[in-house]
Protein backbone atom coordinates (compact mmCIF):
# COMPACT_ATOMS: atom_id res chain seq x y z
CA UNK A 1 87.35 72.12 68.52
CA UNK A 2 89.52 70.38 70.72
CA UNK A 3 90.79 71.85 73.98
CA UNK A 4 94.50 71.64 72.73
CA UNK A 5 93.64 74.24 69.78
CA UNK A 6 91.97 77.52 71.96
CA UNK A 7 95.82 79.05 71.92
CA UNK A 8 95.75 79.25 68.47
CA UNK A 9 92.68 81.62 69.08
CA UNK A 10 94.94 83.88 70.28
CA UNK A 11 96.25 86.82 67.73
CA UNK A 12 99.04 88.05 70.15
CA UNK A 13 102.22 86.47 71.00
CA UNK A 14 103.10 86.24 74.65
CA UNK A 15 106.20 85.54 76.79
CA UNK A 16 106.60 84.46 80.11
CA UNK A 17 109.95 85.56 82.08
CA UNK A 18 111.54 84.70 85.59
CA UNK A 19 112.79 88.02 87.17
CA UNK A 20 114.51 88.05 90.35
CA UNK A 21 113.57 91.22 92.25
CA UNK A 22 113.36 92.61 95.42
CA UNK A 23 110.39 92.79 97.38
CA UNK A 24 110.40 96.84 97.32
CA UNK A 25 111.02 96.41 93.11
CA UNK A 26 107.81 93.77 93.69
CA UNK A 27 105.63 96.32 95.68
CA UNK A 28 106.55 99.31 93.12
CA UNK A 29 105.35 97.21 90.19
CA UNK A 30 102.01 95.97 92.25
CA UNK A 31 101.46 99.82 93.11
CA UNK A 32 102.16 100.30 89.27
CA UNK A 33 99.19 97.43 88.41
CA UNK A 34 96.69 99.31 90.84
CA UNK A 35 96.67 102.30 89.21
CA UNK A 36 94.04 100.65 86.68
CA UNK A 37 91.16 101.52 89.60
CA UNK A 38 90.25 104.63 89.83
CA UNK A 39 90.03 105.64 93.72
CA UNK A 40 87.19 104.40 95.53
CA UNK A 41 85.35 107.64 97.15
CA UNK A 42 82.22 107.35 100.03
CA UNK A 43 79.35 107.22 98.28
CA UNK A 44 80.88 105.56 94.95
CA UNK A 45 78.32 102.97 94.07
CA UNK A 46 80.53 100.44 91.94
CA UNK A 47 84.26 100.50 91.13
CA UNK A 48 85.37 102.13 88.60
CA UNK A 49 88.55 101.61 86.39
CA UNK A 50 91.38 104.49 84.78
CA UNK A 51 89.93 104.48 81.16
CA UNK A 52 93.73 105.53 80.44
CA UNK A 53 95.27 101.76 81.48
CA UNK A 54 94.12 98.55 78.93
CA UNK A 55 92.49 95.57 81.26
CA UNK A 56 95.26 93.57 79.71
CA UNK A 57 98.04 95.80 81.39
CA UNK A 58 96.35 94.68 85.45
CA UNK A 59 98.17 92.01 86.61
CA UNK A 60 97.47 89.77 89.40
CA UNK A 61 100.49 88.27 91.29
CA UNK A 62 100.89 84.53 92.87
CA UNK A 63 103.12 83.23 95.10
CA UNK A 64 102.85 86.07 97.49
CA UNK A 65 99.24 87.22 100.04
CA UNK A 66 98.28 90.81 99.54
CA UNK A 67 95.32 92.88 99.82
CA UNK A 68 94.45 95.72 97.40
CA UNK A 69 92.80 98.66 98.83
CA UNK A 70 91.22 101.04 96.03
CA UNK A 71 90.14 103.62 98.34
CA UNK A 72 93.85 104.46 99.16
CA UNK A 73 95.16 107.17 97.14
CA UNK A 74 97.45 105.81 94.15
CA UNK A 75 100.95 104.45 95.48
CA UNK A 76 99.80 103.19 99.01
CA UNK A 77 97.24 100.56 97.61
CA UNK A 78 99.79 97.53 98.14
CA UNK A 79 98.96 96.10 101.93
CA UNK A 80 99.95 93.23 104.08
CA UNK A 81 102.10 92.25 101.45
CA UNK A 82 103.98 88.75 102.33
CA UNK A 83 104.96 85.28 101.48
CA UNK A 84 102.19 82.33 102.25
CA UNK A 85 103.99 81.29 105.13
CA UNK A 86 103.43 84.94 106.53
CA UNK A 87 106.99 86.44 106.80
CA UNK A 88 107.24 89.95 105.35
C-alpha cells in the first residue's frame, strides 16, 4: 500500500474550518474538551476517562501553550493558557 492511499482507510468524512474566536470562546471550548477525564482524586492510581464522551470528541489545540489539570473540578481545568511568545 502506498503511503498516499491510508486516507482512503478512513470511513468518515472530515472537515477542517478556520474560526475566529475569542480567547474566552477558546478557553470555554478547551474546558468543554476536558470534560472527557474524569477528575483525578488522591489515591487514583491511573486516569480515568467520562465513558459518556467518544475519544474522537477530545481535542488537542496548537498554536497556543496550556496545561491541563485533571484533578481540578470540571470547568477550571484550562491553565496558563497563552500564545508561544507568552502573552496572555
Amino acid at each position: 500500500m502506498a503511503c498516499n492511499g491510508h486516507w482512503k482507510q478512513y470511513k468518515h468524512t472530515n472537515t477542517l474550518y478556520k474560526l475566529h474566536m475569542t480567547g474566552a470562546q477558546l478557553k470555554k471550548y478547551m474546558e468543554w474538551s476536558a470534560n472527557y477525564y474524569n477528575t483525578f482524586r488522591p489515591g487514583d492510581l491511573t486516569i480515568s476517562f467520562n465513558p459518556a464522551i467518544r475519544a474522537y470528541n477530545y481535542d488537542m489545540f496548537e498554536g497556543v501553550l496550556y496545561d491541563v489539570d485533571i484533578s481540578a473540578e470540571p470547568g477550571s481545568r484550562i491553565r496558563n493558557l497563552t500564545w508561544p511568545d507568552g502573552a496572555p
